[in-house]
Each structure stands twice: as structure tokens, then as C-alpha cells.
Protein backbone atom coordinates (compact mmCIF):
# COMPACT_ATOMS: atom_id res chain seq x y z
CA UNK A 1 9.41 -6.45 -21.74
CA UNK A 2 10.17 -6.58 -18.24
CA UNK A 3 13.36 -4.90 -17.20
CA UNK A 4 14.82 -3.67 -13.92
CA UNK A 5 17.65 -0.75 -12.76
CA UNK A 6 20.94 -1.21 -11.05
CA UNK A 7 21.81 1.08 -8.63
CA UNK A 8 23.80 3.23 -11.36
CA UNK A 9 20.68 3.59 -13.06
CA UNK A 10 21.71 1.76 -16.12
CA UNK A 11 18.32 -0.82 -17.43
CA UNK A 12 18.19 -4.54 -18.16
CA UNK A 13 16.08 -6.94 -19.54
CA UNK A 14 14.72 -9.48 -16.37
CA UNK A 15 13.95 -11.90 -19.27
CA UNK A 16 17.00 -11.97 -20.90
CA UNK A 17 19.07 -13.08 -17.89
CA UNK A 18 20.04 -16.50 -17.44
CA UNK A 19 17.76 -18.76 -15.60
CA UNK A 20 19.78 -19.06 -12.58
CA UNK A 21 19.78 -15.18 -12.36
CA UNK A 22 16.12 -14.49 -12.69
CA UNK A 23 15.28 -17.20 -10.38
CA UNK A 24 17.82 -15.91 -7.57
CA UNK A 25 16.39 -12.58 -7.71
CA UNK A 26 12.56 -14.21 -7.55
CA UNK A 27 13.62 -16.47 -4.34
CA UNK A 28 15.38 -12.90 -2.98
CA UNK A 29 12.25 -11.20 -3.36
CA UNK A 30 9.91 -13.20 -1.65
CA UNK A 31 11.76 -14.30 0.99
CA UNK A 32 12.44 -10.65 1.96
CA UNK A 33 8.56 -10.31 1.91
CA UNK A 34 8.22 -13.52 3.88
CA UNK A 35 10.86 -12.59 6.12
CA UNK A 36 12.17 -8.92 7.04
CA UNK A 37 9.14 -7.31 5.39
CA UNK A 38 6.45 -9.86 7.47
CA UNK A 39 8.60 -9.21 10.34
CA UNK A 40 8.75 -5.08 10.12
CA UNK A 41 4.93 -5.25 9.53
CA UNK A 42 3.87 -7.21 12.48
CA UNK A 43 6.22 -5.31 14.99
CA UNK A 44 4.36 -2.23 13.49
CA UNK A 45 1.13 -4.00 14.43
CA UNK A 46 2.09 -4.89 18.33
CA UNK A 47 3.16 -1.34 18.24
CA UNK A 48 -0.36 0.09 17.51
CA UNK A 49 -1.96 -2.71 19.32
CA UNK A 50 -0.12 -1.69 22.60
CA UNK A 51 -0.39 2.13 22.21
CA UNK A 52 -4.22 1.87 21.73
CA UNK A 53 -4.88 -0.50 24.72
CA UNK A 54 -2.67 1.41 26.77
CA UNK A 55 -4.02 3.60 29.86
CA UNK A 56 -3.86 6.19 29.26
CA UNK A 57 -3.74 5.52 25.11
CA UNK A 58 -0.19 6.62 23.75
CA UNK A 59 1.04 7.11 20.49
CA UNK A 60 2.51 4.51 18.25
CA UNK A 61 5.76 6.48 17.80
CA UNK A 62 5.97 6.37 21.69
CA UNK A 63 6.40 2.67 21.91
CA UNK A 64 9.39 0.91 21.42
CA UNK A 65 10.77 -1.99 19.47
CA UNK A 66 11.95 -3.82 22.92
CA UNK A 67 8.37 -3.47 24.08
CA UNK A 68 6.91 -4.77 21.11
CA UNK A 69 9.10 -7.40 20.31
CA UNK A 70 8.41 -8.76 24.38
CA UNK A 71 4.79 -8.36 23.62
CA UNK A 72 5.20 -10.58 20.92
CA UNK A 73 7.07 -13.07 22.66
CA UNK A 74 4.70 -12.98 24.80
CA UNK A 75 1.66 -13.21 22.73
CA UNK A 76 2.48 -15.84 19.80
CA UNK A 77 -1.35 -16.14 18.95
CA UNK A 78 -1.44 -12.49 17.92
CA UNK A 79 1.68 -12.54 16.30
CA UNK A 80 0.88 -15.78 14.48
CA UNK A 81 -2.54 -14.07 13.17
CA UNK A 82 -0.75 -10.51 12.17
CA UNK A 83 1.55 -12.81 10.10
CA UNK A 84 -1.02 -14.89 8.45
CA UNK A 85 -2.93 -11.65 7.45
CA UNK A 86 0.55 -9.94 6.33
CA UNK A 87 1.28 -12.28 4.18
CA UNK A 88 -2.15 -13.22 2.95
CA UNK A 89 -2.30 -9.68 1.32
CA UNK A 90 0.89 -9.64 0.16
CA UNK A 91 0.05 -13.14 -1.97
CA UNK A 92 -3.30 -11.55 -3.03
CA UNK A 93 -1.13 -8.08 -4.34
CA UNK A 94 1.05 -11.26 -6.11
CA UNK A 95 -1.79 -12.85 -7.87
CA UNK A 96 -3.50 -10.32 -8.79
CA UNK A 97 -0.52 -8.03 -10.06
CA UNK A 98 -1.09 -4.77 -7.78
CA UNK A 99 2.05 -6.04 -5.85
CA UNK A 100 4.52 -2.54 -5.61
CA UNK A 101 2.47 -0.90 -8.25
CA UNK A 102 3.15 2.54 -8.45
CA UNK A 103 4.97 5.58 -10.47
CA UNK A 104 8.69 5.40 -10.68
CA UNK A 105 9.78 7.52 -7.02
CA UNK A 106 6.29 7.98 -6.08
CA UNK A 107 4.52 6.57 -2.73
CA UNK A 108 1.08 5.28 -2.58
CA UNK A 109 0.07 8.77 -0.32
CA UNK A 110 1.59 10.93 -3.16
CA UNK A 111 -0.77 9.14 -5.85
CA UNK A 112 -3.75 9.26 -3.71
CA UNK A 113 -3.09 12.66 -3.35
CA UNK A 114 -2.25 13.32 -6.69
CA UNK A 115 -5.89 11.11 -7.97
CA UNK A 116 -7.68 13.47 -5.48
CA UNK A 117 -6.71 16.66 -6.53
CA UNK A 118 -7.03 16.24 -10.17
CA UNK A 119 -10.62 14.71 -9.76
CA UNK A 120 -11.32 18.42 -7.39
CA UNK A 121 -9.74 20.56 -10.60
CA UNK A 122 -11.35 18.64 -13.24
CA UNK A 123 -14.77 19.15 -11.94
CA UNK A 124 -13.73 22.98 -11.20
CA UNK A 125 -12.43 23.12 -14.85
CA UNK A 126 -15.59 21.19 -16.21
CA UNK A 127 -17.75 23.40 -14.52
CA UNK A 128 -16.60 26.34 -16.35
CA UNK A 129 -16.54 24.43 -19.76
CA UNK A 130 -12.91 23.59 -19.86
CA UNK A 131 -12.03 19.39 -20.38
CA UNK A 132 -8.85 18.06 -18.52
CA UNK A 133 -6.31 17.53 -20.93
CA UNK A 134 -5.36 14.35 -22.35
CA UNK A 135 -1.91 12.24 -22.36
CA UNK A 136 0.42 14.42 -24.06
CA UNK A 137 -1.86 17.19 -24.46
CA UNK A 138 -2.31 20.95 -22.83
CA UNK A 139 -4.90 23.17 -21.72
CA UNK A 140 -4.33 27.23 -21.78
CA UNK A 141 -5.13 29.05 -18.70
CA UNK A 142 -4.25 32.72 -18.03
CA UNK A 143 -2.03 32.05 -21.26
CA UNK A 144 -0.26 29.52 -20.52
CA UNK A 145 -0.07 26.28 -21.38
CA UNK A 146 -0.59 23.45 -18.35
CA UNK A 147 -0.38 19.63 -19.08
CA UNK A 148 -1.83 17.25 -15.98
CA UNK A 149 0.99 17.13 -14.02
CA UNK A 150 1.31 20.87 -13.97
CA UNK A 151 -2.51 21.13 -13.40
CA UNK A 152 -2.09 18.97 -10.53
CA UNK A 153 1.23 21.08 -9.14
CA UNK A 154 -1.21 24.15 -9.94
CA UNK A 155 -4.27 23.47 -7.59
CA UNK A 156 -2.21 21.88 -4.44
CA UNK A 157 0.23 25.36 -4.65
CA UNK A 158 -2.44 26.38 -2.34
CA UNK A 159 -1.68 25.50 1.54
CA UNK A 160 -5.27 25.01 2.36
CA UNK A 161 -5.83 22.68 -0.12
CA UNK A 162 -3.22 20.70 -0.16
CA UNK A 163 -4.15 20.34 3.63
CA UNK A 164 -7.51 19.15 2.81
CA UNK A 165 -6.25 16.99 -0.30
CA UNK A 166 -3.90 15.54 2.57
CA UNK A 167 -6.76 15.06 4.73
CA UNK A 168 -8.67 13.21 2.42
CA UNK A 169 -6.12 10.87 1.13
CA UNK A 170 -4.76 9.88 4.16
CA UNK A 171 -8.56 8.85 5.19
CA UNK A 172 -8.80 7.11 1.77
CA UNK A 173 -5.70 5.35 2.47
CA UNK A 174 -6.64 4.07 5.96
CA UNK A 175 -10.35 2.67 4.77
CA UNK A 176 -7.99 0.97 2.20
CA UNK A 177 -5.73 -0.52 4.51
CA UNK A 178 -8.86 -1.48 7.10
CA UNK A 179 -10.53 -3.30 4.15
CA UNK A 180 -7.70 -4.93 3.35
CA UNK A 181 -6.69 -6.16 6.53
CA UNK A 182 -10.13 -7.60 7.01
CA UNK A 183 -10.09 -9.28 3.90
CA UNK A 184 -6.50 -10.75 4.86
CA UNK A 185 -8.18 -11.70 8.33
CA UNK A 186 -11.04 -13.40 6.72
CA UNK A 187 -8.25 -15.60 4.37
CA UNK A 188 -6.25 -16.28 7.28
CA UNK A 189 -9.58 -17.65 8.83
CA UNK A 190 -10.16 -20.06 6.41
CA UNK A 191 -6.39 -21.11 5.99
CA UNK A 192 -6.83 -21.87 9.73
CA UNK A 193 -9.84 -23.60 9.74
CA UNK A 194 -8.92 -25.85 6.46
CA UNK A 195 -5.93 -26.67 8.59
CA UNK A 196 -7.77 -27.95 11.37
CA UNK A 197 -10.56 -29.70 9.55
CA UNK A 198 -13.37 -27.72 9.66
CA UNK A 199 -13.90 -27.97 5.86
CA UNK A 200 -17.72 -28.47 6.69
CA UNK A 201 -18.11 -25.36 8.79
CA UNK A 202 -16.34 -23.47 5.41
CA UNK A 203 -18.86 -24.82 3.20
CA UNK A 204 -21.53 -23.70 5.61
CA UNK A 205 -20.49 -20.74 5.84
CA UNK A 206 -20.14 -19.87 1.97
CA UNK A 207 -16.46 -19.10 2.31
């Protein structure tokens, strides 16, 4: 069952609403992808784009909307291409249901810290013949009884590492992103090319 909360937390059935309803909320949904969403995401990108080519290089946080916005307006080629590879992803994270997956409150950086740190204590644990507990279940340790989530809470209480946890999810997120964004730009490529024509060069290429 599919269901959804309102803002005073009470939880309804999507499916159960009436037709007009569900389909308002859909066309809601994925216009605010298509529109403010596309739009936030592509700013983002002029903003990186212009703090890495500048000279000296600046940070991203350094650059402005106005400035990025005018190098838009400026540039509609780039920020044609951002938006083609923006939304490319986002249809992919549609069709293939990974679209806003993720724990009730938690962000994607939380669970890839979260995945990293209980793969580190599990092989500490393993290595000294304890198994990582089950759903539901709990493991003793200095007498007392830890589930996951308190295993995890356990081994990042220590500043140095979290800080490396941190380290390493933050790199995990950005290959992530980078692969994504390539395979966006590669979509976008062939969108563009079936649009002019070049169905033959596709073909040739094994795209």
C-alpha cells in the first residue's frame, strides 16, 4: 500500500484517493522536478562551472545567483545540456524506482555514512568472532546489549572516525554523482542526435 503524510503527520492511503486527487498530486510532482527542481540544479551547475574556470579558481559558495543566472543567459547551449542531463537522471531514478529513495528524515550522505561504518565494525566484529546482528536482533558487548543502529551510533562516537567515515562517503558520493552525470550526458547525446537525424551514426556507434 502506498500512503503519504500531511504535514500534521497523520497517514493516508495514495490509492484510495479519488482519481482526480492522485493525478493532481502526480502532475504536481513532476512538474516541480521539471521545473523549480531542473532549474535549482542547473544554476548549481553554472555556479561550479564558473568558480572552477575562474582565475584565480573560487569557491562555489563565492558565486552568486545574479552571476550565474547572466552566465546562463548568456550561454543557452550549456544551460540547454545541464537540463537535458538533469532531467535525464531524474527519468532514469523514475523508471527504475530509486527516485527519493531513502529512510524516513535521513539524507543520502547520512546513509552512505551510515553503510560505511557498519561494513568497518562488522569486519572489526567478524574478526574477533562476533556476527553483526540481524533485523530485530542484539549483540552483547561489554554487557550490554547493541542492535545495528546502536552499533552504528557506537563506532562513529569516535571523532576520528567519523571524520574518516565522512571522508569516505562524501568521495563515494561524488564518484556517484560523476557516473551519473556521465551517464545522463551520454542519454542526452543520443536524445540530441535522434532529434537531428543521426539515427545511423547511433546505430554505429552501439548506443
Amino acid at each position: 500500500m502506498l500512503t503519504f503524510k500531511w504535514s500534521d503527520n497523520s497517514e493516508h492511503d495514495f490509492d484510495a484517493l479519488p482519481e482526480q486527487s492522485r493525478k493532481g498530486l502526480l502532475s504536481r510532482a513532476i512538474n516541480r522536478i521539471v521545473g523549480n527542481e531542473c532549474a535549482s540544479a542547473v544554476l548549481g551547475k553554472a555556479k561550479g562551472y564558473i568558480a572552477e574556470t575562474s582565475q584565480p579558481k573560487r569557491k562555489t559558495a563565492a558565486v552568486n545567483g545574479k552571476e550565474a543566472s547572466d552566465f546562463l543567459k548568456a550561454n543557452p547551449d550549456m544551460e540547454s545540456q545541464w537540463e537535458n542531463e538533469y532531467l535525464a537522471v531524474k527519468l532514469s531514478q523514475i523508471l527504475d524506482g530509486t527516485l527519493g529513495v531513502r529512510a524516513e528524515g535521513v539524507s543520502a550522505f547520512e546513509r552512505e555514512v551510515a553503510r560505511i561504518a557498519k561494513a568497518a565494525f562488522a569486519s572489526v566484529l567478524e574478526s574477533h568472532g562476533v556476527a553483526w546482528p540481524g533485523d530485530g536482533e542484539t549483540i552483547e558487548l561489554a554487557g550490554n546489549p547493541y542492535d545495528e543502529d546502536a552499533l552504528i551510533d557506537h563506532y562513529l562516537s569516535d571523532k576520528g572516525r567519523r571524520e574518516a567515515v565522512e571522508t569516505k562517503a562524501n568521495e563515494s558520493l561524488e564518484e556517484k554523482r560523476v557516473a551519473r552525470e556521465k551517464k545522463a550526458a551520454e542519454r542526452a547525446a543520443i536524445a540530441e542526435m535522434a532529434k537531428t537525424g543521426n539515427r545511423g551514426l547511433i546505430r554505429g556507434l552501439g548506443l
